[in-house]
N, C-alpha and C. Protein backbone atom coordinates (compact mmCIF):
# COMPACT_ATOMS: atom_id res chain seq x y z
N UNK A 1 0.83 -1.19 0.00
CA UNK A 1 0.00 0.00 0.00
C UNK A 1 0.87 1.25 0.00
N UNK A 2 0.33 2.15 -0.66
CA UNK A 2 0.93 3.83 -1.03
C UNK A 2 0.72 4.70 0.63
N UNK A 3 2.40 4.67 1.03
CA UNK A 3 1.91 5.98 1.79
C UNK A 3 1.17 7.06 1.22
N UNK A 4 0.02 7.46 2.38
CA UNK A 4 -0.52 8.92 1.60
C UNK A 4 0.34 9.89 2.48
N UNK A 5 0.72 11.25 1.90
CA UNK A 5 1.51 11.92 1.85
C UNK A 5 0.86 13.50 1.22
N UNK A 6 1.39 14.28 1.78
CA UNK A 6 1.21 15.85 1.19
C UNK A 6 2.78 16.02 0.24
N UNK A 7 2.23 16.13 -0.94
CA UNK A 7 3.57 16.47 -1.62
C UNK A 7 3.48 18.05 -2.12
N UNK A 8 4.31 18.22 -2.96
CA UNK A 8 4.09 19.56 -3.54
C UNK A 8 4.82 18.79 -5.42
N UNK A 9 4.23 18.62 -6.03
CA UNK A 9 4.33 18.17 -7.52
C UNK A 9 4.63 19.61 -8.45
N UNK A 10 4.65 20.51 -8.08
CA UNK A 10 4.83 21.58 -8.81
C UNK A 10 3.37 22.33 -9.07
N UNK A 11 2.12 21.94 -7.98
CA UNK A 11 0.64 22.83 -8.95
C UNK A 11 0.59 23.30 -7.44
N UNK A 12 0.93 23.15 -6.33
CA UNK A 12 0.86 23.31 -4.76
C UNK A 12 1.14 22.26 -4.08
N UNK A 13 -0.16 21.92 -2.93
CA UNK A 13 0.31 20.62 -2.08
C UNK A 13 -0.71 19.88 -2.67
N UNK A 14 -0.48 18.81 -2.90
CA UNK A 14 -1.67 17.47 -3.12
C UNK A 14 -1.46 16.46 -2.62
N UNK A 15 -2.09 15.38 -2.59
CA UNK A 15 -1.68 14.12 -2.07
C UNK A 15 -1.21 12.84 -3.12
N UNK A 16 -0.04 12.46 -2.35
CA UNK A 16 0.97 12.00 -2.92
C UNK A 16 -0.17 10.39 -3.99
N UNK A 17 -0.97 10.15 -3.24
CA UNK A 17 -1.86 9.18 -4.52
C UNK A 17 -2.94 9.79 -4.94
N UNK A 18 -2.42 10.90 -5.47
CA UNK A 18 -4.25 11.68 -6.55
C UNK A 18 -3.57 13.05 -6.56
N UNK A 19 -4.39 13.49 -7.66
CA UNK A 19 -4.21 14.77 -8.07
C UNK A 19 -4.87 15.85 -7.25
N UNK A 20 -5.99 15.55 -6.59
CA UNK A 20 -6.68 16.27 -5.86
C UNK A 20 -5.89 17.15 -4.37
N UNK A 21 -5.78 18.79 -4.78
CA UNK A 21 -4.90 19.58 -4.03
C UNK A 21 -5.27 19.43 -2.56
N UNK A 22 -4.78 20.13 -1.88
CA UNK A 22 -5.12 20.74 -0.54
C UNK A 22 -6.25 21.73 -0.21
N UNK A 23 -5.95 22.22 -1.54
CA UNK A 23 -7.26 23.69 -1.61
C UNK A 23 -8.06 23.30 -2.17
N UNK A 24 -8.08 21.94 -3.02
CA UNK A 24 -9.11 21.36 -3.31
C UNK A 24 -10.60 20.94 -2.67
N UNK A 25 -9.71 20.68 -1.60
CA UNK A 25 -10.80 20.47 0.07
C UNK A 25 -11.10 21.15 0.82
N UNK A 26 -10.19 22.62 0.90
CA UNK A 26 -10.51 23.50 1.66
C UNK A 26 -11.93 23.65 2.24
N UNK A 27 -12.60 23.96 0.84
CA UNK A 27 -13.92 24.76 0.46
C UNK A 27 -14.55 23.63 1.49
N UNK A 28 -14.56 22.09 1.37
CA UNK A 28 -15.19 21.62 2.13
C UNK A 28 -15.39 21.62 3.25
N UNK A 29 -14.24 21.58 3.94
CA UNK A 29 -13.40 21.23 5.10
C UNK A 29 -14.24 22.93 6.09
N UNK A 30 -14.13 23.89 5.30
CA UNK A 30 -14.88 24.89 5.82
C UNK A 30 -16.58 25.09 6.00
N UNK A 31 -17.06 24.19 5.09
CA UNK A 31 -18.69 23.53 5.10
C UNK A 31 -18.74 22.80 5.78
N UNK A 32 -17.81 22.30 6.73
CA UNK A 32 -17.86 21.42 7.66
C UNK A 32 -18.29 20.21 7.55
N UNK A 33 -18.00 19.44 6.42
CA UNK A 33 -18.66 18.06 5.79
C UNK A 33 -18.28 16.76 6.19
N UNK A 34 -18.46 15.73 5.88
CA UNK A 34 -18.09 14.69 6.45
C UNK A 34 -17.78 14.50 5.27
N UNK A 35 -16.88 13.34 5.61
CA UNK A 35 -15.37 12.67 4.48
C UNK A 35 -16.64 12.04 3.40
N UNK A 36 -17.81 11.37 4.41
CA UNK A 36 -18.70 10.69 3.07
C UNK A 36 -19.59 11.79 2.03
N UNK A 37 -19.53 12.81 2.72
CA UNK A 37 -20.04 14.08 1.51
C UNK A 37 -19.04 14.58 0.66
N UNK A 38 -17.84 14.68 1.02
CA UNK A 38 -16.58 15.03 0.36
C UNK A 38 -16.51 13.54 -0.63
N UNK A 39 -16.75 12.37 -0.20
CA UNK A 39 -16.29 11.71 -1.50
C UNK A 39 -17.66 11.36 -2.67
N UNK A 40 -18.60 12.12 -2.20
CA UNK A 40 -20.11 11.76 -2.87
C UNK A 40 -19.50 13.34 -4.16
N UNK A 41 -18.62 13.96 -3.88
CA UNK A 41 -18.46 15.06 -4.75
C UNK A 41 -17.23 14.69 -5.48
N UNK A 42 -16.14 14.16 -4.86
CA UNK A 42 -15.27 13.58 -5.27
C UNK A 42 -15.12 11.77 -4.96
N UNK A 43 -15.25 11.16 -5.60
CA UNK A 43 -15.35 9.95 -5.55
C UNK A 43 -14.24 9.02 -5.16
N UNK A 44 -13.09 9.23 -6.13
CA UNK A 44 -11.81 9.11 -6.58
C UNK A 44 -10.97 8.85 -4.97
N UNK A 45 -11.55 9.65 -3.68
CA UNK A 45 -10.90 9.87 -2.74
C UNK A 45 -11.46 8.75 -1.80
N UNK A 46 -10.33 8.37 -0.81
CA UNK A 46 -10.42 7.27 0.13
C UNK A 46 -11.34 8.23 1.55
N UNK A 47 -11.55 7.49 2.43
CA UNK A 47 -11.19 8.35 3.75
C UNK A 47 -10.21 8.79 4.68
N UNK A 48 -9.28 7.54 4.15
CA UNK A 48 -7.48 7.57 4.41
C UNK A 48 -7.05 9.19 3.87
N UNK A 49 -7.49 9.29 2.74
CA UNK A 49 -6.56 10.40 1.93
C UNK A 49 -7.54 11.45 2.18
N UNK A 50 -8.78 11.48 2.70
CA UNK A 50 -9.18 12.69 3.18
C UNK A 50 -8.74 13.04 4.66
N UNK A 51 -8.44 11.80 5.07
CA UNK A 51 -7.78 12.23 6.98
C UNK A 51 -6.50 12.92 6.75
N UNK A 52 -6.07 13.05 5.93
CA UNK A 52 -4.58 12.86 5.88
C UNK A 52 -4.78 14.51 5.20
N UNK A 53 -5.69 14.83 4.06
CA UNK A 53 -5.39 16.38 4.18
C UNK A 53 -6.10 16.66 5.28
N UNK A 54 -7.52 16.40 5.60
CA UNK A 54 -8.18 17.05 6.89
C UNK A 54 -7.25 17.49 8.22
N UNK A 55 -6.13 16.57 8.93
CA UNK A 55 -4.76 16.84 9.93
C UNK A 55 -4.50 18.18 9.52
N UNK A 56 -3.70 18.02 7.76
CA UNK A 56 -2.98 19.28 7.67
C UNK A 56 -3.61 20.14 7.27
N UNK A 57 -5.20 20.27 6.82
CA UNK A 57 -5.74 21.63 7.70
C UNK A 57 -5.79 21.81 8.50
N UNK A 58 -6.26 20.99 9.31
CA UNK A 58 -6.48 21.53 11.09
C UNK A 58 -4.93 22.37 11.69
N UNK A 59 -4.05 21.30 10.94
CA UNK A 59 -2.47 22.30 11.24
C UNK A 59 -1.88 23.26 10.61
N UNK A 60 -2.79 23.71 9.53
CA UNK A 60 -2.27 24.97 8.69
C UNK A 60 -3.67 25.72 8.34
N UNK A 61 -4.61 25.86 9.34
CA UNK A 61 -5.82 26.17 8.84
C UNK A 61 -5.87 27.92 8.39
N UNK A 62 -5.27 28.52 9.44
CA UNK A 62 -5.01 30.27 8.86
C UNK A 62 -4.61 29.98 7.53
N UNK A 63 -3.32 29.74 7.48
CA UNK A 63 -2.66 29.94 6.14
C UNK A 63 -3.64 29.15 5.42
N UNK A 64 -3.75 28.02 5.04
CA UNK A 64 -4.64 27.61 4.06
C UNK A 64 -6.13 28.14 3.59
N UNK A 65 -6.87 28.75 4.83
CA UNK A 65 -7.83 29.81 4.61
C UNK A 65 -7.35 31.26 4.22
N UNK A 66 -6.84 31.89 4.61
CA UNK A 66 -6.21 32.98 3.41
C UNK A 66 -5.90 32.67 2.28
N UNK A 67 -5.30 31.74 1.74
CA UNK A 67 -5.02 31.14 0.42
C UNK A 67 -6.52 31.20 -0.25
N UNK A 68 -7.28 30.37 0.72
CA UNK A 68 -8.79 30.25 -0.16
C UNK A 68 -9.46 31.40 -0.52
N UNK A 69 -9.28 32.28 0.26
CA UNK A 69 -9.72 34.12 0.09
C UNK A 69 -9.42 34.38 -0.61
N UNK A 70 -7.66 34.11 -0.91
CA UNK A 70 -7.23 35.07 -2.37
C UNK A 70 -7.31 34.25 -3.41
N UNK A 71 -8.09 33.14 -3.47
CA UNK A 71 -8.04 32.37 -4.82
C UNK A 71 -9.46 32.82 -4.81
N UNK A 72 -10.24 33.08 -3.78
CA UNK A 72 -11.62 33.68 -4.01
C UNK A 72 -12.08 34.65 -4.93
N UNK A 73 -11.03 35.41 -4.57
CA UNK A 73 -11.24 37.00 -4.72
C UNK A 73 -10.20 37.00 -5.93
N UNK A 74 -9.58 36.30 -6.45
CA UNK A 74 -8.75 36.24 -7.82
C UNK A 74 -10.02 36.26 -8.88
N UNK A 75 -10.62 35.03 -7.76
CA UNK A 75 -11.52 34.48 -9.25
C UNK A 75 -12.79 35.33 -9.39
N UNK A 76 -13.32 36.08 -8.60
CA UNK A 76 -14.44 36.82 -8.69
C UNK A 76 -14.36 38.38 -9.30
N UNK A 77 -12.11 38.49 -9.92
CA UNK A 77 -12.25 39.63 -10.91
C UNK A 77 -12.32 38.77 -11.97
N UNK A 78 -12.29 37.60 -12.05
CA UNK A 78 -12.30 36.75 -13.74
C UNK A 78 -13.38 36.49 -13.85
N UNK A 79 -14.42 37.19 -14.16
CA UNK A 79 -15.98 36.90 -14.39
C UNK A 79 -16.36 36.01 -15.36
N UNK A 80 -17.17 34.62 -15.58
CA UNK A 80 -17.55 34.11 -16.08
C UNK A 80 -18.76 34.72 -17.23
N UNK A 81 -19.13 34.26 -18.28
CA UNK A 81 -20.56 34.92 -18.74
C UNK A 81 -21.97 34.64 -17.21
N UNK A 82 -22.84 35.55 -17.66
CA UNK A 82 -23.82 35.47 -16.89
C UNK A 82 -24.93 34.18 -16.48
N UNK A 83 -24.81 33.33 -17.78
CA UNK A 83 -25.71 32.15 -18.10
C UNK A 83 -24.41 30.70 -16.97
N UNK A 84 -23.16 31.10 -16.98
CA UNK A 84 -21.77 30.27 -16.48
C UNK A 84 -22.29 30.41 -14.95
N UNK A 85 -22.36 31.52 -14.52
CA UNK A 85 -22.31 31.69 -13.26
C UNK A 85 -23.36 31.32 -12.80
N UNK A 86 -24.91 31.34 -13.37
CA UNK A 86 -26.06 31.07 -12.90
C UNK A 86 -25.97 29.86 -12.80
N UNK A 87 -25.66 28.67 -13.44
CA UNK A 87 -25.08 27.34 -13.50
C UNK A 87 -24.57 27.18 -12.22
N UNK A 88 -23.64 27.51 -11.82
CA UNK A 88 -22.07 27.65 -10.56
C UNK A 88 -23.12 27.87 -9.57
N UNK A 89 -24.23 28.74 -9.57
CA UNK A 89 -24.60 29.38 -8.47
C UNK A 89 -26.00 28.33 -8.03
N UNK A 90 -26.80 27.74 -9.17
CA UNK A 90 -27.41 26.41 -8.93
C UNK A 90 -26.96 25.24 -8.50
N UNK A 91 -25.99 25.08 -9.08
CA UNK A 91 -24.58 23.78 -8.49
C UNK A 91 -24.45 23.61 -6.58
N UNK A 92 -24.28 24.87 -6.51
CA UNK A 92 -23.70 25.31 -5.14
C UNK A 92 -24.91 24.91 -4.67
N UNK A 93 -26.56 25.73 -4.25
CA UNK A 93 -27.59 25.37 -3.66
C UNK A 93 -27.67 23.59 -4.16
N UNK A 94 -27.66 23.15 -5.01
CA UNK A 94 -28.17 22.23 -4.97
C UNK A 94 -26.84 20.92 -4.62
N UNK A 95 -25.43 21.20 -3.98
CA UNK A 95 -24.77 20.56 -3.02
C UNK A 95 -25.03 20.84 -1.84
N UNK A 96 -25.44 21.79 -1.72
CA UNK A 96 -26.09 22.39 -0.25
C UNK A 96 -26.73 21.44 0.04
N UNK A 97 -28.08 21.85 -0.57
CA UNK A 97 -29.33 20.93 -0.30
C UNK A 97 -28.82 19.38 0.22
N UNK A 98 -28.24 18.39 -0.80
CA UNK A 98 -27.54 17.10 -0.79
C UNK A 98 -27.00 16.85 0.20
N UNK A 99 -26.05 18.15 0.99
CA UNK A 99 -25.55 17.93 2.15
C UNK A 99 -26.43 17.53 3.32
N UNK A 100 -27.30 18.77 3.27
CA UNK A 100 -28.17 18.68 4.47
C UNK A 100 -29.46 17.79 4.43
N UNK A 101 -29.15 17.27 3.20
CA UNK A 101 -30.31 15.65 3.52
C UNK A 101 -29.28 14.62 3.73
N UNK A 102 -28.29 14.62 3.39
CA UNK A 102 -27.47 13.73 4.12
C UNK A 102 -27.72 13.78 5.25
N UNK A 103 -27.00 14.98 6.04
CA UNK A 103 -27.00 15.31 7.55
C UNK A 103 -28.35 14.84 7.97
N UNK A 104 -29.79 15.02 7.41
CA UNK A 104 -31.20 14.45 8.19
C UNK A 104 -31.00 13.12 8.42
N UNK A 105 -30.76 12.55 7.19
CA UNK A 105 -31.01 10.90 7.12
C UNK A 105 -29.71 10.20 7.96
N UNK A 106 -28.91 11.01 8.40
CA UNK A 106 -27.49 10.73 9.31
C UNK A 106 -28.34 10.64 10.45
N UNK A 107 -28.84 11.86 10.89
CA UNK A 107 -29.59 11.57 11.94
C UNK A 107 -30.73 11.14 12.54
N UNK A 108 -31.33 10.54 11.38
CA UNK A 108 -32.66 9.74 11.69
C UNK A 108 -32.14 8.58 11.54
N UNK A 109 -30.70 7.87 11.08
CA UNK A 109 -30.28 6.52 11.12
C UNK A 109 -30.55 6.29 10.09
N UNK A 110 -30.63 7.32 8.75
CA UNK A 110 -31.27 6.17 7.66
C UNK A 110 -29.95 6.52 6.95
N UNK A 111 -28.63 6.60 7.14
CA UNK A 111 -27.46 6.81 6.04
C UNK A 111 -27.00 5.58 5.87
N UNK A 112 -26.48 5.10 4.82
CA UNK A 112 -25.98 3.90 4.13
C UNK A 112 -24.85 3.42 5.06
C-alpha cells in the first residue's frame, strides 16, 4: 500500500496518490462536511486520503484559509458569462441541499 503523503508536484500541495490539491478540500473542510459528503463530490478519494489532508488543515488552517480568500477573490475579478455563473450558483444550492439531507437521514439513522 501507497503511503498517503502531502507532496508539492509543482501545482501546490496534493496528495501523494491523486491529483486532488489541498485547496481542493478546503472549500469543504470549511462547510464542515463529512469525508462521506466530500467523497459523494469527489469519488476518486479514500477516507485515508481525506484524513490525511483534513490533519494538515487543522495544522495549517489560517494559512490555508487565506489562500482560499485570495483564490476567491482572484476568481471573482475573472468573471464568467452570466448564463456560467447562474449554473455555478445552482450547483452550489443544490450541493447544499444534498448535504443537508445527508445530515437528516445521518440523523434519523437512515445513512448507508
Amino acid at each position: 500500500m501507497n503511503t498517503i503523503e502531502i507532496v508539492n508536484r509543482g501545482r501546490g500541495l496534493q496528495l501523494s496518490t491523486s491529483r486532488v490539491t489541498v485547496q481542493d478540500l478546503v472549500p469543504y473542510f470549511q462547510d464542515a462536511c463529512t469525508y462521506d459528503e466530500i467523497i459523494r463530490w469527489i469519488p476518486t478519494l479514500t477516507h485515508e486520503e481525506i484524513a490525511v489532508v483534513d490533519k494538515y488543515y487543522r495544522e495549517h488552517r489560517e494559512e490555508l484559509d487565506e489562500q482560499d480568500r485570495r483564490i476567491r477573490e482572484r476568481s471573482a475579478t475573472r468573471k464568467n458569462p452570466e448564463w456560467v455563473e447562474a449554473i455555478l450558483k445552482g450547483a452550489r444550492k443544490e450541493r447544499l441541499a444534498i448535504m443537508e439531507q445527508l445530515r437528516k437521514e445521518q440523523a434519523n439513522g437512515e445513512a448507508k
